[in-house]
Protein backbone atom coordinates (compact mmCIF):
# COMPACT_ATOMS: atom_id res chain seq x y z
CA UNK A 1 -16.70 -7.98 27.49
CA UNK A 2 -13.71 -7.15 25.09
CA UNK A 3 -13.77 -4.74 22.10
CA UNK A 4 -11.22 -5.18 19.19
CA UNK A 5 -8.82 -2.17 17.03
CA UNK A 6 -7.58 -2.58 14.18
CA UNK A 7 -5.06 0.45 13.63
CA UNK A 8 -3.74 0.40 9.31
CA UNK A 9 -1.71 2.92 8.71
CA UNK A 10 -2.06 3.83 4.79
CA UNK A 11 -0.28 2.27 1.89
CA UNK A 12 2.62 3.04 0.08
CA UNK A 13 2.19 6.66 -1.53
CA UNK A 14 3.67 8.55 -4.67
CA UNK A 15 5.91 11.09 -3.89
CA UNK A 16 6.63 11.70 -7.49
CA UNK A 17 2.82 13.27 -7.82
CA UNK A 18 3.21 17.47 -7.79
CA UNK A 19 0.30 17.76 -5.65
CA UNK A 20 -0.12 18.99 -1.97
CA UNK A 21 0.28 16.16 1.12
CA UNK A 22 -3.26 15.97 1.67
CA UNK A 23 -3.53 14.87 -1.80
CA UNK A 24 -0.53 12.56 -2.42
CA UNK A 25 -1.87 9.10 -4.17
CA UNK A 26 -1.16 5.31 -3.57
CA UNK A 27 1.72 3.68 -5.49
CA UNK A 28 0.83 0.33 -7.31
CA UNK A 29 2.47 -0.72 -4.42
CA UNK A 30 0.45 0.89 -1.59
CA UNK A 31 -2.48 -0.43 -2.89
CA UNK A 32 -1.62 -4.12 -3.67
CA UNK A 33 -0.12 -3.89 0.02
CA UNK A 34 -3.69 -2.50 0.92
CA UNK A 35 -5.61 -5.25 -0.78
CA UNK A 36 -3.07 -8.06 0.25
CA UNK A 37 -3.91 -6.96 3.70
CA UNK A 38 -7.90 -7.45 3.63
CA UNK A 39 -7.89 -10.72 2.15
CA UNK A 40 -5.97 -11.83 4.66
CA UNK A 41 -8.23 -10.15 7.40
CA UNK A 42 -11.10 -11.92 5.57
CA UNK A 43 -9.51 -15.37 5.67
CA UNK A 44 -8.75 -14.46 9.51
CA UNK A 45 -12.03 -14.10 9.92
CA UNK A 46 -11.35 -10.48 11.27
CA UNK A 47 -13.75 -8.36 9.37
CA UNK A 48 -14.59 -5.07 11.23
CA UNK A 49 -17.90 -3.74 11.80
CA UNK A 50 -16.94 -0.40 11.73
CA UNK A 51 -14.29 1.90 9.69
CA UNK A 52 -12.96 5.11 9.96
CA UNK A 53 -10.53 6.64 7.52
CA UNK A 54 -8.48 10.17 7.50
CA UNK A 55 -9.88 11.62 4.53
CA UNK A 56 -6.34 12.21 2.77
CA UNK A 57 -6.09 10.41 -0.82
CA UNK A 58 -4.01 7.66 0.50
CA UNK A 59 -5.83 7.00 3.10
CA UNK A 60 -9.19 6.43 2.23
CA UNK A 61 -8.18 4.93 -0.96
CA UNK A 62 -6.24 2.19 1.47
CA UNK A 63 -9.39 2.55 3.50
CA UNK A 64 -11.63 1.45 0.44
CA UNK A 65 -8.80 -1.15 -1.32
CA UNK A 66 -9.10 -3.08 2.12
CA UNK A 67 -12.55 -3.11 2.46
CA UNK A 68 -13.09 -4.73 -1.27
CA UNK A 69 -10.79 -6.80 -0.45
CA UNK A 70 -12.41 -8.12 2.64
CA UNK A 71 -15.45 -8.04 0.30
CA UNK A 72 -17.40 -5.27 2.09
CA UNK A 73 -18.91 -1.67 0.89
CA UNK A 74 -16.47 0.37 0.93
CA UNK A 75 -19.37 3.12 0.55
CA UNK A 76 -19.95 2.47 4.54
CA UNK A 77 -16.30 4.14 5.57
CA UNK A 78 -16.97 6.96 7.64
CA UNK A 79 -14.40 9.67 6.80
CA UNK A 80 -13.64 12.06 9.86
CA UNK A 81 -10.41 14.86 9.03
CA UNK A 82 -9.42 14.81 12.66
CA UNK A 83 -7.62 11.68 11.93
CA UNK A 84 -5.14 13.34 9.65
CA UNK A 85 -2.30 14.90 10.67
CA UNK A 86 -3.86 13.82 14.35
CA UNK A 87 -2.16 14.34 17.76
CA UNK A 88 -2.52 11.76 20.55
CA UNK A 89 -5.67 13.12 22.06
CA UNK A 90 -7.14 13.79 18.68
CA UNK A 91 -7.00 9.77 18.01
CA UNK A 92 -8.50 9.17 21.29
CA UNK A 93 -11.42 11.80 21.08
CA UNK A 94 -12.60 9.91 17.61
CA UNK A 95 -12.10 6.22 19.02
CA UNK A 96 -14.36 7.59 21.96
CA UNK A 97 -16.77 8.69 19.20
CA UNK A 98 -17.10 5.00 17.68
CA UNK A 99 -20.40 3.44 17.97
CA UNK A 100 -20.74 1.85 20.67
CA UNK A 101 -22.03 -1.57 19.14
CA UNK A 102 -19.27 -1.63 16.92
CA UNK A 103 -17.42 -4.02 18.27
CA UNK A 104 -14.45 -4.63 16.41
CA UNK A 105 -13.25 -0.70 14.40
CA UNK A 106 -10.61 -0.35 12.47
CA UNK A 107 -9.11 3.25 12.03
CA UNK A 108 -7.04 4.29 8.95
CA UNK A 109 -4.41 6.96 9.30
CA UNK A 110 -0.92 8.58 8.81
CA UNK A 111 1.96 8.34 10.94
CA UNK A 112 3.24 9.13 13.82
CA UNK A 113 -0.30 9.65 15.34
CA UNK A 114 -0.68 5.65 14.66
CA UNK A 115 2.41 4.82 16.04
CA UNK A 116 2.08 6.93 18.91
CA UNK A 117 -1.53 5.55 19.62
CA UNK A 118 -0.27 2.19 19.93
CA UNK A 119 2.35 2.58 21.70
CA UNK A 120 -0.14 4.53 23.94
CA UNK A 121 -2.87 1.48 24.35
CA UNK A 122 -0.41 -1.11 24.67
CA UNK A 123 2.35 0.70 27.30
CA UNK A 124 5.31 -1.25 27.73
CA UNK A 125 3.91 -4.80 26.48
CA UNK A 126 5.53 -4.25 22.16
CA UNK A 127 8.01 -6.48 21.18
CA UNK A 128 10.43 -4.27 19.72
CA UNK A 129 10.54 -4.15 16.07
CA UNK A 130 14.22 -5.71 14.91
CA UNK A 131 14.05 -2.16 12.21
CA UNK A 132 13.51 0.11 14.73
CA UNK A 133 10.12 0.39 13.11
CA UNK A 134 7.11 0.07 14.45
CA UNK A 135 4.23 1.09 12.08
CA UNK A 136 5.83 0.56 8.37
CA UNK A 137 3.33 1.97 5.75
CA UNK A 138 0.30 -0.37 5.33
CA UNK A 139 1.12 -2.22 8.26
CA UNK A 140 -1.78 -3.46 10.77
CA UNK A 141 -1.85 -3.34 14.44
CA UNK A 142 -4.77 -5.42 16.18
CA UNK A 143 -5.42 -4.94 19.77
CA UNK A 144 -7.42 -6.11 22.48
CA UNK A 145 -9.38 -3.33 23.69
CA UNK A 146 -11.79 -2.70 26.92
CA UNK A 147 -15.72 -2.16 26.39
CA UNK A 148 -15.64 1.04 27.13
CA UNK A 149 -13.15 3.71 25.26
CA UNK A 150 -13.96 7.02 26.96
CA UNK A 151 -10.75 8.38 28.27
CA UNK A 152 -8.51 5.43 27.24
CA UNK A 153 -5.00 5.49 29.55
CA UNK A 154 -2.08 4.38 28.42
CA UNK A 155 -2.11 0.36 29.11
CA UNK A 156 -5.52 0.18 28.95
CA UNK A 157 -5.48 -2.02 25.10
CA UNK A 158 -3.16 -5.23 24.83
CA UNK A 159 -1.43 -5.95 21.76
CA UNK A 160 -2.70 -8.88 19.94
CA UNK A 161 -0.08 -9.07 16.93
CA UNK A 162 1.86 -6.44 14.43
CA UNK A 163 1.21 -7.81 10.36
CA UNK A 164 3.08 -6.14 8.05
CA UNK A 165 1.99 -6.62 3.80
CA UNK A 166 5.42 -8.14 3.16
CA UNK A 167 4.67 -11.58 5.53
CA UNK A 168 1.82 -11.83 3.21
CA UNK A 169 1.62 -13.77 -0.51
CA UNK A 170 2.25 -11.43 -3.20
CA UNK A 171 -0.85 -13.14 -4.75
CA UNK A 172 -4.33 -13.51 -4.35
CA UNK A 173 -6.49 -16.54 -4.50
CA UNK A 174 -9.46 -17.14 -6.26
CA UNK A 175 -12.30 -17.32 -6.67
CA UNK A 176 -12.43 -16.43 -3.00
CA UNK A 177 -10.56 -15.97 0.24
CA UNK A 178 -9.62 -19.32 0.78
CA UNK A 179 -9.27 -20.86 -3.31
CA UNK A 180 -6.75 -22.21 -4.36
CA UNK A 181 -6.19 -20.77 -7.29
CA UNK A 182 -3.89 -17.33 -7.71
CA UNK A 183 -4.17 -14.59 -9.40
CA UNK A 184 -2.46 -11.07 -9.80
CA UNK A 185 -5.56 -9.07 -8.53
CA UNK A 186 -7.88 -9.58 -5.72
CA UNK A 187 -10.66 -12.11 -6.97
CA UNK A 188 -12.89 -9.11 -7.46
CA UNK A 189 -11.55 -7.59 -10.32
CA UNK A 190 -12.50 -10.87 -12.49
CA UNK A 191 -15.43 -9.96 -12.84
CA UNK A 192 -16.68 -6.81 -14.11
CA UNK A 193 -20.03 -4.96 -15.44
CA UNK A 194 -20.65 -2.64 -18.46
CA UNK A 195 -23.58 -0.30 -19.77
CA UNK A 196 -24.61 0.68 -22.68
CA UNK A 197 -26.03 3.80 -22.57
CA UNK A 198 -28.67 4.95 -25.24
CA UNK A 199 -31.43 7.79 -25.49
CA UNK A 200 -33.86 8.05 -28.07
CA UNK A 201 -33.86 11.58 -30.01
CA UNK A 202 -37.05 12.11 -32.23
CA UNK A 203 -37.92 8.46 -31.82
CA UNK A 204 -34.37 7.30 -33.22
CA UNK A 205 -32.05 5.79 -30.95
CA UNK A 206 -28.44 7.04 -30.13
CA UNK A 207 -25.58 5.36 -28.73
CA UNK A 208 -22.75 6.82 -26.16
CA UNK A 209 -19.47 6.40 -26.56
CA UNK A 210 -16.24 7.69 -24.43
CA UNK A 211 -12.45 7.84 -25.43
CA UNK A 212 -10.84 4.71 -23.72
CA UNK A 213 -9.03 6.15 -20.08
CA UNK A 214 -5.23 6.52 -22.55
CA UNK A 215 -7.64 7.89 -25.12
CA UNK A 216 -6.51 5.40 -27.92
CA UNK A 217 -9.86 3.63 -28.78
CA UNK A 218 -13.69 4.10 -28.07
CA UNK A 219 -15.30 2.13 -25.48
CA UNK A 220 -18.83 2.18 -23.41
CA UNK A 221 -18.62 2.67 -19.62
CA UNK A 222 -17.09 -0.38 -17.87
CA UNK A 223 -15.45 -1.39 -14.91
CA UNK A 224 -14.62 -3.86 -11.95
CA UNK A 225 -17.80 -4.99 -9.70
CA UNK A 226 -17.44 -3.31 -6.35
CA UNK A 227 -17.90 -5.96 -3.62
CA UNK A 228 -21.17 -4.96 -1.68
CA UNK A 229 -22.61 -3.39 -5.04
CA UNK A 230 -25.05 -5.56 -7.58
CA UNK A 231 -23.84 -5.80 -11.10
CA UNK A 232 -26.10 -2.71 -12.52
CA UNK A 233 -24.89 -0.52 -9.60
CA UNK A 234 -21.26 -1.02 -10.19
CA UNK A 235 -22.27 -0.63 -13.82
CA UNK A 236 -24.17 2.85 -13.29
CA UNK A 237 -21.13 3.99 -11.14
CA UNK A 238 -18.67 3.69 -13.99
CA UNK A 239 -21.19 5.27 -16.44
CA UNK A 240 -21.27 8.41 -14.02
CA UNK A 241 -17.73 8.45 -13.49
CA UNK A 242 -16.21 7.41 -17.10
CA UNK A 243 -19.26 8.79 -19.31
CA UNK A 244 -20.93 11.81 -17.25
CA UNK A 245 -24.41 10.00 -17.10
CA UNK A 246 -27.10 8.72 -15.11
CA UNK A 247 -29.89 6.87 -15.67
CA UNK A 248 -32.02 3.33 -15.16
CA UNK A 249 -29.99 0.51 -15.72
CA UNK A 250 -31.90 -2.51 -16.97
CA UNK A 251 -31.99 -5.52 -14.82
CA UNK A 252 -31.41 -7.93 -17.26
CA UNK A 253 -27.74 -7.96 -19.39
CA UNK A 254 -27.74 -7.94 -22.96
CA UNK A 255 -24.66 -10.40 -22.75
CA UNK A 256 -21.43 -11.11 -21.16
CA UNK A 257 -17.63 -11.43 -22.81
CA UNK A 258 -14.48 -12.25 -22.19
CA UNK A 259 -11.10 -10.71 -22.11
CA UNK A 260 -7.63 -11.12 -21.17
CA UNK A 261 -5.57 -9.53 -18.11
CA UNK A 262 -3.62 -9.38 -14.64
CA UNK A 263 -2.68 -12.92 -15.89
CA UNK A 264 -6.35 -14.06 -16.40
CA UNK A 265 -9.62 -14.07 -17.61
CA UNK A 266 -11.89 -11.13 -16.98
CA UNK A 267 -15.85 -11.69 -17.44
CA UNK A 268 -17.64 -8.60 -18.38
CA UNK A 269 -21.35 -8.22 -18.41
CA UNK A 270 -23.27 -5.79 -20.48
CA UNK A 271 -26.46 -4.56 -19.70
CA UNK A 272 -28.69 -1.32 -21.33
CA UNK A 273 -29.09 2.09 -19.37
CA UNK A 274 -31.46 4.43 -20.56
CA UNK A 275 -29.86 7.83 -20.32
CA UNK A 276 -31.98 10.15 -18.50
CA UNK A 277 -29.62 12.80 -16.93
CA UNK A 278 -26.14 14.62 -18.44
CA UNK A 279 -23.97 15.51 -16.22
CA UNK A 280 -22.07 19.25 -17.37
CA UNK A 281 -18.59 18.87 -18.22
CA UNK A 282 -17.52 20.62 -14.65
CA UNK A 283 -19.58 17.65 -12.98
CA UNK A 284 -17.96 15.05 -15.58
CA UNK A 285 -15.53 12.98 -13.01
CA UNK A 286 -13.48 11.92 -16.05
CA UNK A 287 -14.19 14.80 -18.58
CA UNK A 288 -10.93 14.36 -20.44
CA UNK A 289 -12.00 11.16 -22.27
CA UNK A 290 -14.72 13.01 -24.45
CA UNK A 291 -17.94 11.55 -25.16
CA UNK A 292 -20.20 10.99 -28.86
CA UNK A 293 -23.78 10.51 -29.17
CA UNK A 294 -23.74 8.30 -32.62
CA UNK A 295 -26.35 5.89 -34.09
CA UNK A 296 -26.41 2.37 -33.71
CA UNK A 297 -24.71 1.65 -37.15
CA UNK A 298 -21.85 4.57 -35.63
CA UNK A 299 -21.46 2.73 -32.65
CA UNK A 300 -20.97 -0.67 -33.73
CA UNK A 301 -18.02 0.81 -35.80
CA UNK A 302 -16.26 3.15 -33.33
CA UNK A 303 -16.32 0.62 -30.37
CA UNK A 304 -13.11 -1.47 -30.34
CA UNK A 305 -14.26 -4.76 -28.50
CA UNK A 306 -16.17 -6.62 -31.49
CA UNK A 307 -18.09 -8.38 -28.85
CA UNK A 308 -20.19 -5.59 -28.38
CA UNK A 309 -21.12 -4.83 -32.06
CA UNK A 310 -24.08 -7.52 -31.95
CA UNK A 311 -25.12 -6.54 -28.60
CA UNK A 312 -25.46 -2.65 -29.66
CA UNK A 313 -27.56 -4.12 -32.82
CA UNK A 314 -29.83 -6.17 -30.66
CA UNK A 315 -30.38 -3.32 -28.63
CA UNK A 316 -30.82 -1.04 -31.38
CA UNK A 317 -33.70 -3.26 -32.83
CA UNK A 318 -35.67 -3.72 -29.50
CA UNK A 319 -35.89 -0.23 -29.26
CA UNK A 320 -37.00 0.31 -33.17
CA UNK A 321 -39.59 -2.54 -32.29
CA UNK A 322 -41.02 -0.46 -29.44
């Protein structure tokens, strides 16, 4: 019985970031390549059941753009530092350490440990690359592998096929994998989940607001719907990150809206949190925005997206009701 590998070396990155290697981002570029990438393993049918990432920025943020993209939790990558910066035998040690019943893995790493790995597992069986490269950045290497990877010698894997992002559409179809429709963004981002988080302070209620992520309006929490996360959870993620709070997030939405962008319609729905935890501005993930506890009547004139002024009065009134 045969395993599979799926070796992805990361995405594009930005050299023009000041910041050390280990922490050197994705370009737009790197990422689209990324997410480009997993739809087409999910139309492929070639979803792994296991993946491991190098825990430098662009790597597990490729890691976690391909995995949305394939529609899974990207919350399940297992991170393991041995991976970066790796030498041959440090690639085969963690493949070795792969569970067992994992039966197809994809790794996630940097070059030239990737490159070298392949070229490893599949000895003298690569069509030579008419660049002279063999592993461009976000490029994906699938192999045939045996059952059993302690000790893997060089031949022992047999190269199933090379993709590389650019053979791929630029776009992405929707509403799934195989639609026909496309879009700018993976089908994912079209639909996205908001809170609106509230306390009540001697029996009145208050309302939280945060600076918009360019700081140029007020907004409530909001963001895209991770695949493998429910509406609210996606929802209470973005509160944590954007607003510094956690709390219970209501199962049922206040309402939804619509907006404009990456060439289409985005569908965002709204749903109370009742704030019962404040995270301290060194614990804030996105402390620069700034935050405002304000009453309902506040609220419903700092917020920018009108759709939301009824929604924060409805809300108000339940809570005045008891």
């Amino acid at each position: 019985m045969t395993r599979e590998l799926l070796i992805l070396r990361h995405g594009k990155s930005d050299w023009g970031e000041d910041v050390e290697d280990f922490q050197r981002p994705l370009k737009d570029r790197g990422k689209r390549a990324a997410q480009r990438m997993g739809v087409w393993l999910e139309q492929q049918e070639l979803l792994p059941d296991y993946i491991v990432s190098s825990p430098a920025e662009r790597a597990i943020e490729t890691a976690r753009k391909i995995a949305k993209a394939m529609g899974m939790d990207s919350r399940q990558i297992k991170q393991e530092r041995a991976i970066y910066a790796a030498s041959l035998s440090e690639l085969l040690e963690v493949l070795e350490n792969c569970p067992h019943k994992a039966r197809r893995v994809m790794i996630v790493g940097h070059n030239p440990g990737l490159e070298t790995l392949v070229v490893h597992l599949a000895e003298g069986r690569i069509p030579p690359p008419s660049d002279g490269n063999l592993m461009p950045t976000a490029t994906l290497a699938r192999l045939s592998m045996p059952d059993d990877w302690r000790g893997l010698k060089a031949g022992s894997g047999e190269l199933v096929s090379i993709t590389r992002p650019k053979s791929l559409p630029k776009k992405f179809p929707f509403p799934d994998c195989r639609g026909k429709e496309s879009r700018d963004r993976p089908a994912y981002y079209y639909t996205q989940s908001s809170v609106i988080p509230y306390r009540l302070r001697d029996g009145e209620p208050e309302i939280l607001v945060v600076m918009s992520s360019q700081k140029k309006h007020w907004v409530v929490p909001k963001g895209i719907s991770d695949p493998g996360m429910t509406l609210q959870e996606s929802a209470a993620k973005e509160a944590r990150e954007e607003a510094g709070v956690e709390g219970e997030v209501e199962s049922l939405p206040l309402g939804s809206y619509k907006y404009e962008k990456w060439g289409a319609e985005c569908t965002v729905h709204i749903y109370p949190m009742r704030v019962s935890h404040v995270l301290s501005e060194e614990d804030w993930e996105e402390r620069h925005r700034g935050r405002q506890w304000l009453n309902p009547k506040q609220a419903m004139q700092k917020v920018r997206q009108s759709q939301l002024k009824p929604m924060i009065e409805a809300l108000a009134k339940r809570l005045a009701a008891g």
